[in-house]
C-alpha atoms as a PDB file:
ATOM      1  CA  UNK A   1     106.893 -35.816  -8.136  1.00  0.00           C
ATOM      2  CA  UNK A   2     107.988 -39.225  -8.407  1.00  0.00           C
ATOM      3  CA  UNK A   3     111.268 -40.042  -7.665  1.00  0.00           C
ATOM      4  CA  UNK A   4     113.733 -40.411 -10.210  1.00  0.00           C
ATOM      5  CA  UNK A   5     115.354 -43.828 -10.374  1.00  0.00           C
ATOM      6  CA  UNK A   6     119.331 -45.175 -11.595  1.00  0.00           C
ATOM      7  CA  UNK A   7     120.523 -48.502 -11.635  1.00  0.00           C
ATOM      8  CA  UNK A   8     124.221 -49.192 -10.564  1.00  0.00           C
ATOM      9  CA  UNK A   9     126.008 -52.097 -10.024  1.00  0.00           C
ATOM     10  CA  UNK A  10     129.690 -51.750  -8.173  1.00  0.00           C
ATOM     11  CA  UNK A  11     132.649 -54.386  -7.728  1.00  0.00           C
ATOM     12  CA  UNK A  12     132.699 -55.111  -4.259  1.00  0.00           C
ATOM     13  CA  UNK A  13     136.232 -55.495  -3.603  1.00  0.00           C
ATOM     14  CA  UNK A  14     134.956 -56.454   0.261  1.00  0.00           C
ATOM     15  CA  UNK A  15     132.548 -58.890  -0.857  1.00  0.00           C
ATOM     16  CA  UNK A  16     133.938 -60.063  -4.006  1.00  0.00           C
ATOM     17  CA  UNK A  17     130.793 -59.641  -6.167  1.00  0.00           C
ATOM     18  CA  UNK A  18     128.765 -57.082  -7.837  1.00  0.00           C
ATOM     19  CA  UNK A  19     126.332 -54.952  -6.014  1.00  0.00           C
ATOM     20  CA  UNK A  20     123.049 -54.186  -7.531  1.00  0.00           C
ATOM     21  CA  UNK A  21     121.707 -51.169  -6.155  1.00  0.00           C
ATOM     22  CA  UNK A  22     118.847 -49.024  -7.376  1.00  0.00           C
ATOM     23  CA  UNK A  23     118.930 -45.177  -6.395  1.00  0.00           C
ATOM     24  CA  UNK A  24     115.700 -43.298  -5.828  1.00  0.00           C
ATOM     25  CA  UNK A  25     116.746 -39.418  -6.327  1.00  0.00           C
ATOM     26  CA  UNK A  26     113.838 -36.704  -5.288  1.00  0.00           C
ATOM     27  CA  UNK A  27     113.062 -35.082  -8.303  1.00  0.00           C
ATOM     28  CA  UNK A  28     114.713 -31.481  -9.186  1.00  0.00           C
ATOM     29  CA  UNK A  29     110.992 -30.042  -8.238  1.00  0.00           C
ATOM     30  CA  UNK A  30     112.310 -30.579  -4.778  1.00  0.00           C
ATOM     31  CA  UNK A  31     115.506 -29.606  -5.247  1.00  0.00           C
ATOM     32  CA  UNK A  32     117.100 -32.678  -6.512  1.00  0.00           C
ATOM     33  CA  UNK A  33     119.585 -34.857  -4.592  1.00  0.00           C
ATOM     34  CA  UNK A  34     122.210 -32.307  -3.602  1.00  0.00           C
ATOM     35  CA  UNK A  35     121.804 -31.575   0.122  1.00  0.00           C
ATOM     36  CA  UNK A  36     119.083 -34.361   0.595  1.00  0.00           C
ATOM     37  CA  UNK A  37     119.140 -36.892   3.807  1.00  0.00           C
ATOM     38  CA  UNK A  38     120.266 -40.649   2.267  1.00  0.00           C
ATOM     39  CA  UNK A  39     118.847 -43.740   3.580  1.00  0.00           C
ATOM     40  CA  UNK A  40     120.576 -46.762   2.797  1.00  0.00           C
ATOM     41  CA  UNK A  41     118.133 -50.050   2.371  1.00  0.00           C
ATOM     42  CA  UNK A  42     118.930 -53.795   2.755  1.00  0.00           C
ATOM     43  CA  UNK A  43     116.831 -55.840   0.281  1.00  0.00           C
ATOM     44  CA  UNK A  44     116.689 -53.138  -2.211  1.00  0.00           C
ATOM     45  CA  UNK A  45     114.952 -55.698  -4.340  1.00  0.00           C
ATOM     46  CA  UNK A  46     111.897 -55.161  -2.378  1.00  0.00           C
ATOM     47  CA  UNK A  47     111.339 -51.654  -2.829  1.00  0.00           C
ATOM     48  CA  UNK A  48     108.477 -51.806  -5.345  1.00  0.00           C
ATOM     49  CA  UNK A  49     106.839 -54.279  -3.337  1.00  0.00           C
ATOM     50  CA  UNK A  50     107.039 -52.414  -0.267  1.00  0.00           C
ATOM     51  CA  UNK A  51     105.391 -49.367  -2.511  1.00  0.00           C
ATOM     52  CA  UNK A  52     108.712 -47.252  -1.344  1.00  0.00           C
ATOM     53  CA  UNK A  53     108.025 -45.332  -4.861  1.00  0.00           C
ATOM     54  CA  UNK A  54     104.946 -44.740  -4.394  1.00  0.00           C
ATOM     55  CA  UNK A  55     104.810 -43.648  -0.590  1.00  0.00           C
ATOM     56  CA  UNK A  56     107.764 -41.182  -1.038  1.00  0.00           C
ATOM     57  CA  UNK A  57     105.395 -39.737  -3.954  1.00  0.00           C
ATOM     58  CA  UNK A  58     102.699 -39.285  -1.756  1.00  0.00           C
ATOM     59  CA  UNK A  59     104.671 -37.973   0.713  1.00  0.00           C
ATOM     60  CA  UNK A  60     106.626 -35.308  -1.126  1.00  0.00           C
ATOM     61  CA  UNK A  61     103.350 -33.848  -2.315  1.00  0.00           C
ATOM     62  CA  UNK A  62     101.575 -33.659   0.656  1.00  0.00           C
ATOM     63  CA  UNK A  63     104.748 -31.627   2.183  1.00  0.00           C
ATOM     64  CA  UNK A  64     105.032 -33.751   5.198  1.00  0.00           C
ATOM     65  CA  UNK A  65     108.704 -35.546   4.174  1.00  0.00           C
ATOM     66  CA  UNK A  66     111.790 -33.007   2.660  1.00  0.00           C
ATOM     67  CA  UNK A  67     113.529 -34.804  -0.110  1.00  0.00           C
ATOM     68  CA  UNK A  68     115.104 -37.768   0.733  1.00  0.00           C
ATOM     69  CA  UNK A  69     117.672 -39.955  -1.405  1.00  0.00           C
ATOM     70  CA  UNK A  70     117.098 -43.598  -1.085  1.00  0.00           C
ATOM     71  CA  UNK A  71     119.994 -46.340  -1.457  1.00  0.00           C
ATOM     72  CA  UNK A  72     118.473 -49.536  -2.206  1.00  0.00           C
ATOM     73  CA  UNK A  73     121.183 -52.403  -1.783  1.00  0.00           C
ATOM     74  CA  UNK A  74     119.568 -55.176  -3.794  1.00  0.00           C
ATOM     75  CA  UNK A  75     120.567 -58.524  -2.008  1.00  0.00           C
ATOM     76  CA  UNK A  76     122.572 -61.664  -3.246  1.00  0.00           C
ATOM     77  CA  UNK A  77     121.641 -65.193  -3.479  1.00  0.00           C
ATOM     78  CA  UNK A  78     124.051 -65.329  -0.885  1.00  0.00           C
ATOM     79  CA  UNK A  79     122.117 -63.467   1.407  1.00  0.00           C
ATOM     80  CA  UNK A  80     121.645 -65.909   4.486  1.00  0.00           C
ATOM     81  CA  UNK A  81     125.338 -64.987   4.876  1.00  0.00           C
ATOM     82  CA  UNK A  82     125.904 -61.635   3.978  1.00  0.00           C
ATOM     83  CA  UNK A  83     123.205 -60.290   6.393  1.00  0.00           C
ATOM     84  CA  UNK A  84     123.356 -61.026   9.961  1.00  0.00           C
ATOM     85  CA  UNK A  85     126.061 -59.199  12.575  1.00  0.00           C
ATOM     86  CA  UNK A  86     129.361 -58.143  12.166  1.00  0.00           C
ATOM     87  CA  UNK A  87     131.227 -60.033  15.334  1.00  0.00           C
ATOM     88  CA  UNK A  88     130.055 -63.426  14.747  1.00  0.00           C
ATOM     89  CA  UNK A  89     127.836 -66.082  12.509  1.00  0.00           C
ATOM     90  CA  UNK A  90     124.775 -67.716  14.276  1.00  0.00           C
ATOM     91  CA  UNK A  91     125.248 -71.376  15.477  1.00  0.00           C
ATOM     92  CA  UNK A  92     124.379 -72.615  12.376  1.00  0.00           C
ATOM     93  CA  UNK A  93     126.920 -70.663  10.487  1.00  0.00           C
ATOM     94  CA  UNK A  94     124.891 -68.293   9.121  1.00  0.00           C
ATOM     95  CA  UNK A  95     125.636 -64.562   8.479  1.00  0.00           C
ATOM     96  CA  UNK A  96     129.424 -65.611   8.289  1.00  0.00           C
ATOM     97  CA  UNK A  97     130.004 -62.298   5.529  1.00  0.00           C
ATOM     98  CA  UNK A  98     128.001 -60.205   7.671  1.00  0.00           C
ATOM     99  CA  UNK A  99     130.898 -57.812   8.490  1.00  0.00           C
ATOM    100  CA  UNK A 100     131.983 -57.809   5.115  1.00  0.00           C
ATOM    101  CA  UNK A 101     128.462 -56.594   3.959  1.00  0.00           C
ATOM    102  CA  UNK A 102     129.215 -53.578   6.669  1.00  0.00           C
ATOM    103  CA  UNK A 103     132.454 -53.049   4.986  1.00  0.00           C
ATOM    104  CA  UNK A 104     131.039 -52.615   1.580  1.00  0.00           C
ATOM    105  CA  UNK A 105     128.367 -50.316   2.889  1.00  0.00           C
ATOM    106  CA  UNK A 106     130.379 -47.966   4.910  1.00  0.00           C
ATOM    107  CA  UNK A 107     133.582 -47.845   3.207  1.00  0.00           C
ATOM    108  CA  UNK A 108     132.503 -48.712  -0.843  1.00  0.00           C
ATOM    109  CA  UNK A 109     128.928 -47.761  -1.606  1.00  0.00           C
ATOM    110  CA  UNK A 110     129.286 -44.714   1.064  1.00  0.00           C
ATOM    111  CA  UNK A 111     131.670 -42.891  -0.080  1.00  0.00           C
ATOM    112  CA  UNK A 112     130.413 -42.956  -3.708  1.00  0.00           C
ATOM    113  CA  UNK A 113     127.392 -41.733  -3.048  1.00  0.00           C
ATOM    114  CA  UNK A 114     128.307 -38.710  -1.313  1.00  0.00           C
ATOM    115  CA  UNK A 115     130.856 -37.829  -3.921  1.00  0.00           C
ATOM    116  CA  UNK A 116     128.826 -38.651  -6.894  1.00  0.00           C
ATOM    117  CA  UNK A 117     125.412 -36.718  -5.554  1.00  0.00           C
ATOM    118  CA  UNK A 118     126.557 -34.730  -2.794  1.00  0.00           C
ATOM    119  CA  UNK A 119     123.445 -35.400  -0.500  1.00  0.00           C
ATOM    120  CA  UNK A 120     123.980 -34.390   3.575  1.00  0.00           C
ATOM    121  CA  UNK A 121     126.234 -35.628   5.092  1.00  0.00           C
ATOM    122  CA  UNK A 122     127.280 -36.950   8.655  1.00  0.00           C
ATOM    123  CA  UNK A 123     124.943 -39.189  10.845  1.00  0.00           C
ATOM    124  CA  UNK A 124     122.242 -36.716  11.733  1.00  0.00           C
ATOM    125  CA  UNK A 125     121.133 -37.012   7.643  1.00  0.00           C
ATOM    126  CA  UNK A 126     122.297 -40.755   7.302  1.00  0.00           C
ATOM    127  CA  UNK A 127     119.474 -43.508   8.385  1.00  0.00           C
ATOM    128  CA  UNK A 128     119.452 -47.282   7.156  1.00  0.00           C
ATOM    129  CA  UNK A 129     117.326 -49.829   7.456  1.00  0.00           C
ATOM    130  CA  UNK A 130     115.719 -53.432   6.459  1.00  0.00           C
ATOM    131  CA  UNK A 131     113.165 -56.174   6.434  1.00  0.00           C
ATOM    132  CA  UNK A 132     113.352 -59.206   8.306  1.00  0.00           C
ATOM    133  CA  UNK A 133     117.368 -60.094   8.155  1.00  0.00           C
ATOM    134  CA  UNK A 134     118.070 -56.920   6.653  1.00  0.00           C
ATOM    135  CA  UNK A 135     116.749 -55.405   9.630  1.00  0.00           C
ATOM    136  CA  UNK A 136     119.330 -57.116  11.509  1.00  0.00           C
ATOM    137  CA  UNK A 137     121.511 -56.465   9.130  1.00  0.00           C
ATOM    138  CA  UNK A 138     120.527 -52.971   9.345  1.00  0.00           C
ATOM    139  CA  UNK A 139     120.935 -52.535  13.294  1.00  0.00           C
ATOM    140  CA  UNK A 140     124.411 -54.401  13.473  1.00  0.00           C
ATOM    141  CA  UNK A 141     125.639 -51.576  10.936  1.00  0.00           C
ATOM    142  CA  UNK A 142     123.976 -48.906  12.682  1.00  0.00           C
ATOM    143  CA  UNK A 143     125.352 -49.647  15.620  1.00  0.00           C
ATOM    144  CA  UNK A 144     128.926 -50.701  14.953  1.00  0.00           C
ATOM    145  CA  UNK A 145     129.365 -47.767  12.977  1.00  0.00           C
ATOM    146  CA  UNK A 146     127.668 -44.703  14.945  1.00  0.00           C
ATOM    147  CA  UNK A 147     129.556 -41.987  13.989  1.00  0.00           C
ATOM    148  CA  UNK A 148     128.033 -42.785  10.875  1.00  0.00           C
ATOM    149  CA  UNK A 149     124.636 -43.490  10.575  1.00  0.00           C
ATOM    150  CA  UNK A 150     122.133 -41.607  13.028  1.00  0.00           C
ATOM    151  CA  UNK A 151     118.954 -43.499  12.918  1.00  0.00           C
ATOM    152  CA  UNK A 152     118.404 -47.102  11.961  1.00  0.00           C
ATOM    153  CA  UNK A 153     114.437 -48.926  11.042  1.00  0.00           C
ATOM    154  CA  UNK A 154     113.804 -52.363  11.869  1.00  0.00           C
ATOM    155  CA  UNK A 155     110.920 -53.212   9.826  1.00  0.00           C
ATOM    156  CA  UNK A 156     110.122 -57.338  11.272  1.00  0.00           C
ATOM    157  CA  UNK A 157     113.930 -57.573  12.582  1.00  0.00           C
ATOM    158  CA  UNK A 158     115.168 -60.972  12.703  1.00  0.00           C
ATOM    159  CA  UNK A 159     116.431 -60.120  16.669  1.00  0.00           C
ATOM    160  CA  UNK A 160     116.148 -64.143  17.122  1.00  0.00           C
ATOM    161  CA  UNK A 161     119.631 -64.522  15.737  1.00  0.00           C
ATOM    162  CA  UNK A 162     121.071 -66.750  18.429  1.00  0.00           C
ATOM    163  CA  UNK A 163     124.558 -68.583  19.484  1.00  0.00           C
ATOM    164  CA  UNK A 164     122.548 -71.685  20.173  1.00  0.00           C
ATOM    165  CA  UNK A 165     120.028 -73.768  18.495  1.00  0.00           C
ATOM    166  CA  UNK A 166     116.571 -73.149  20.554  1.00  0.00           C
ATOM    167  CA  UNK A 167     116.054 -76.643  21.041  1.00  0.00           C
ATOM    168  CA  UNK A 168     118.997 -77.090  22.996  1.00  0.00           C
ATOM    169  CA  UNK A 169     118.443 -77.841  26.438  1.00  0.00           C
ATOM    170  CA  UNK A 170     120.935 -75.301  27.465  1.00  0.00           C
ATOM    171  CA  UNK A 171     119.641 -72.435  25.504  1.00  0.00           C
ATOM    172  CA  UNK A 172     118.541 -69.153  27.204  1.00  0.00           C
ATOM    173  CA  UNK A 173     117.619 -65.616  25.763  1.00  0.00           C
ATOM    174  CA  UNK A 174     121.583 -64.740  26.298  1.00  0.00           C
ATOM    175  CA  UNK A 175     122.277 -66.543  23.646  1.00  0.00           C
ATOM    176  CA  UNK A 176     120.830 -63.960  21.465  1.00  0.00           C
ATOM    177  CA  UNK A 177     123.673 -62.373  19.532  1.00  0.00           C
ATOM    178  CA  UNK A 178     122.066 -58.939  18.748  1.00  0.00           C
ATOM    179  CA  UNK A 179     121.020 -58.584  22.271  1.00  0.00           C
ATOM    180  CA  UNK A 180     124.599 -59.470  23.298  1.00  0.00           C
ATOM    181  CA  UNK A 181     125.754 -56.681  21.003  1.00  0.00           C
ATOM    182  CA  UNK A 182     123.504 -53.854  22.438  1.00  0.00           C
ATOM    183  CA  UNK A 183     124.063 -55.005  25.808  1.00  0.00           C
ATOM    184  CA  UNK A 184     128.093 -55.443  25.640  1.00  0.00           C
ATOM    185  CA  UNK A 185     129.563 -52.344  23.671  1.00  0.00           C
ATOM    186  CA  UNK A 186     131.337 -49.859  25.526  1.00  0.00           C
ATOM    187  CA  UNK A 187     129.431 -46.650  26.712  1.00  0.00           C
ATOM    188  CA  UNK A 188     129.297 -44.199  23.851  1.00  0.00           C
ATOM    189  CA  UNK A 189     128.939 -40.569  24.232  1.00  0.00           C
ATOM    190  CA  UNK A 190     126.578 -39.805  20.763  1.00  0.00           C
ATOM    191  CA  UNK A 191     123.398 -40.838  20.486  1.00  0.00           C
ATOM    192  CA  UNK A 192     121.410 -43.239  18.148  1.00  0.00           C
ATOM    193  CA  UNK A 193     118.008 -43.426  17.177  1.00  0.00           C
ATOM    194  CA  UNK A 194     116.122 -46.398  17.090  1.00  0.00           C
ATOM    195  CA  UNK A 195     112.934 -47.314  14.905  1.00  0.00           C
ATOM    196  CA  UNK A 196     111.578 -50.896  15.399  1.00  0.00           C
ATOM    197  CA  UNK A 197     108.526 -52.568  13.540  1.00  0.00           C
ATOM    198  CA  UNK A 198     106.510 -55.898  14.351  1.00  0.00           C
ATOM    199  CA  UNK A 199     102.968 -57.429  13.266  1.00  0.00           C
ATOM    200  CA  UNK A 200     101.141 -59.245  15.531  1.00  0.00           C
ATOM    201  CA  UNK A 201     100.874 -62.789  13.256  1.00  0.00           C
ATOM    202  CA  UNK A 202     104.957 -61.882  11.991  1.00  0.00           C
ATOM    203  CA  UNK A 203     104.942 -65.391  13.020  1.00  0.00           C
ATOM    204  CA  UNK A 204     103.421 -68.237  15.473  1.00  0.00           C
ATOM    205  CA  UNK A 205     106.578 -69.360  17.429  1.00  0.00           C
ATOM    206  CA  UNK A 206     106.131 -68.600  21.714  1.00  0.00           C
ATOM    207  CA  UNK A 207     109.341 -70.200  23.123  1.00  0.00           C
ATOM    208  CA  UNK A 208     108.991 -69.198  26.353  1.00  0.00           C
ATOM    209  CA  UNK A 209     104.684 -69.482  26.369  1.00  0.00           C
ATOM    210  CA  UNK A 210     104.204 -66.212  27.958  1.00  0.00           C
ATOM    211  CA  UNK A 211     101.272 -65.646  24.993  1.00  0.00           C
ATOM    212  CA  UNK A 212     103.736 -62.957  22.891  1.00  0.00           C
ATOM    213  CA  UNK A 213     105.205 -64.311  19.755  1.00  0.00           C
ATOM    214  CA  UNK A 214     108.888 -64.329  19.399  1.00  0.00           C
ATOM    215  CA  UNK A 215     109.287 -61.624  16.806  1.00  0.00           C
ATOM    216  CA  UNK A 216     107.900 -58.946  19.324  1.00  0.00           C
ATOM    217  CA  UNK A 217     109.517 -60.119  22.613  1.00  0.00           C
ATOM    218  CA  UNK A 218     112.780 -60.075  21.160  1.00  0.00           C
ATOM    219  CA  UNK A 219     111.998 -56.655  19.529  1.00  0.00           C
ATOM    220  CA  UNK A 220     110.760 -55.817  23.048  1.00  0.00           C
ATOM    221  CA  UNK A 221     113.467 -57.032  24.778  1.00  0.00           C
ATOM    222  CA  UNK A 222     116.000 -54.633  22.874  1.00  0.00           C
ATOM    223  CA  UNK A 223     114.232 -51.827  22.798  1.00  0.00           C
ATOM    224  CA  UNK A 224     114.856 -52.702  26.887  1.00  0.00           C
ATOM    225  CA  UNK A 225     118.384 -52.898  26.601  1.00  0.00           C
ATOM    226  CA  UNK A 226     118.698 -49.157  24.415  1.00  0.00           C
ATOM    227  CA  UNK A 227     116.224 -47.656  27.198  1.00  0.00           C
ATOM    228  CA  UNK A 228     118.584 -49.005  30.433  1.00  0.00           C
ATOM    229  CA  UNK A 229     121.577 -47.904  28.169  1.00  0.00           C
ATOM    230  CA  UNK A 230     120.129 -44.382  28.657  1.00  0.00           C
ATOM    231  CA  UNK A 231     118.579 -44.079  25.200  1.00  0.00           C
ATOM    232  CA  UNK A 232     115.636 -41.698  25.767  1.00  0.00           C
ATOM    233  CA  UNK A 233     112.022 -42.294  25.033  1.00  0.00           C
ATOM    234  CA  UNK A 234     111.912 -39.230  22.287  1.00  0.00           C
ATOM    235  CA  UNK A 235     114.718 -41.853  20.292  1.00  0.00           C
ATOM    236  CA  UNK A 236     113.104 -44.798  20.396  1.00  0.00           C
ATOM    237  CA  UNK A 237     109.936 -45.451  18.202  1.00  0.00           C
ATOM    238  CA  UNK A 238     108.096 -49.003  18.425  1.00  0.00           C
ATOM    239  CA  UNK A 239     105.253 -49.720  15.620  1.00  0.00           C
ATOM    240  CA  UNK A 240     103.311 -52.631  16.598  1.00  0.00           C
ATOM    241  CA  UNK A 241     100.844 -53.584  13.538  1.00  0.00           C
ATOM    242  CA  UNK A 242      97.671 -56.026  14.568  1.00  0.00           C
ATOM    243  CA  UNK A 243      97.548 -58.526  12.092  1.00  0.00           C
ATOM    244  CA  UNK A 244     100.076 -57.136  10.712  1.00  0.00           C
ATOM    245  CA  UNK A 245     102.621 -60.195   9.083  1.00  0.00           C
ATOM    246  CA  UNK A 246     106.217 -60.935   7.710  1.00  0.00           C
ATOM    247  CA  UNK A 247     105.160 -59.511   4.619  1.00  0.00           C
ATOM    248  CA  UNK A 248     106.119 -56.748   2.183  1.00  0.00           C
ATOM    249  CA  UNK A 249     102.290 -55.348   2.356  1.00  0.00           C
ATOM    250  CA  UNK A 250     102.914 -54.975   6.042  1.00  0.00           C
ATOM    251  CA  UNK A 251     106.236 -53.183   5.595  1.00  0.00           C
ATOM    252  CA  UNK A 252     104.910 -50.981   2.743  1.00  0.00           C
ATOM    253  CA  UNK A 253     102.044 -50.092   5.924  1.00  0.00           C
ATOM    254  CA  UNK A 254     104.806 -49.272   7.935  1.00  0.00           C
ATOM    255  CA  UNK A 255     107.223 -47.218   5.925  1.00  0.00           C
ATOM    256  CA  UNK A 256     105.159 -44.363   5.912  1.00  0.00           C
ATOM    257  CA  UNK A 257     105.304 -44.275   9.532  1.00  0.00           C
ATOM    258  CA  UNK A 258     109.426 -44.702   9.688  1.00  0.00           C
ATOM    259  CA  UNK A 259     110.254 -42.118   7.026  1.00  0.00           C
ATOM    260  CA  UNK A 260     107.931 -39.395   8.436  1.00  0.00           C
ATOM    261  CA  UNK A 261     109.678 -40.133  12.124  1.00  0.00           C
ATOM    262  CA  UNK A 262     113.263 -40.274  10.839  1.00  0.00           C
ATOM    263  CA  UNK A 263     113.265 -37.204   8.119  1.00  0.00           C
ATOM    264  CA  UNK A 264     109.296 -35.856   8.481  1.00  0.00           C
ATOM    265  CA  UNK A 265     109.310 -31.809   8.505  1.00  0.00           C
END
């Protein structure tokens, strides 16, 4: 029951470039795409090397996930700018078409998909998610457009995404734009949920030399801001892999874990 793969590319009118994206259908054994949950997936490129394939195999045939359509947005060489969040570039200018990478996803690629294969829709059958930058990527569209998607993974986020250059003198964690994001919005009545992902060598970089690598106090440190926002325990989820590193091996250990909590029977 492997799933059954297409290759599209789309004109971006919002990015002004073609799309590459690479959809994995469940096959009709399951019931075929009509009806089926959709996750849309930053670095689409990735998804044999994260074994995505091969997991939702498994998966299907042990019964434990219902079909699921997967959206793989393959990335462009442009990519340091197109992921990132949607209110402002990074202090080095980075992530500049961020918003316009939201637009294509939520008002291009979106709508085509659920006329062209009529999976579920609204956000309690939409998820997306991402790797590294496309986890960030991933969260800012999430949450800027949450009447839309209901659950969002964060497979090694890139939550460092900051205002100011570290090694400024007057850098603090503020700075952080993500965290600024989750912490600023307006109350909101509907509920997200939240699926976060680290490994404990993701990286070597201890800023503030409390002994905890960057990549999982900043992961940490949102998951802090969703819970005194209100977010419940039962929507938050927090994978922490020992050894685990910023790797597509350590994401294709993880997956498993993120699909089963977001669409698992």
């Amino acid at each position: 029951m492997a799933p059954v793969r297409r290759v599209r590319s789309f004109w971006s009118k919002a990015l002004g470039r073609t799309v590459r994206t690479e959809i994995l259908l469940p096959p009709a054994a399951l019931g075929g795409p009509a009806g089926a949950p959709v996750l849309y997936l930053n670095d689409g490129q990735d998804v044999d090397a994260v074994a995505l394939p091969a997991t939702l195999e498994r998966l299907w045939a042990s019964g434990a996930l219902p079909p699921i359509t997967v959206i793989a947005i393959h990335a462009n060489a442009d990519r340091m700018q197109e992921y990132g969040v949607s209110f402002a570039p990074d202090y080095g200018g980075r992530g500049a078409r961020a918003a316009q990478h939201a637009e294509f996803v939520v008002n291009e690629l979106r709508p085509w998909i659920e006329s062209t294969y009529r999976p579920a829709v609204g956000r309690d059958h939409t998820a997306i998610a991402g790797f590294s930058l496309g986890g960030l990527s991933a969260l800012d569209v999430a949450w800027t457009n949450f009447t839309l998607f209901g659950t969002v993974g964060v497979l090694s986020g890139a939550l460092w995404w900051r205002a100011r250059d570290v090694r400024d003198p007057a850098y603090t964690d503020g700075d952080r734009l993500m965290h600024q994001q989750l912490a600023g919005a307006p109350w909101r009545a509907s509920s997200q949920r939240f699926w976060f992902q680290t490994g404990t060598l993701d990286e070597t970089n201890d800023r503030n030399n409390n002994g905890i690598i960057d990549a999982i106090d900043d992961t940490l440190d949102a998951l802090a801001i969703l819970r005194q926002r209100g977010y419940p325990e039962a929507d938050l989820r927090y994978l922490e892999i020992e050894g685990g590193r910023h790797h597509q091996i350590t994401w294709a250990e993880a997956l498993p874990d993120f699909l089963l909590w977001t669409f698992g029977r």
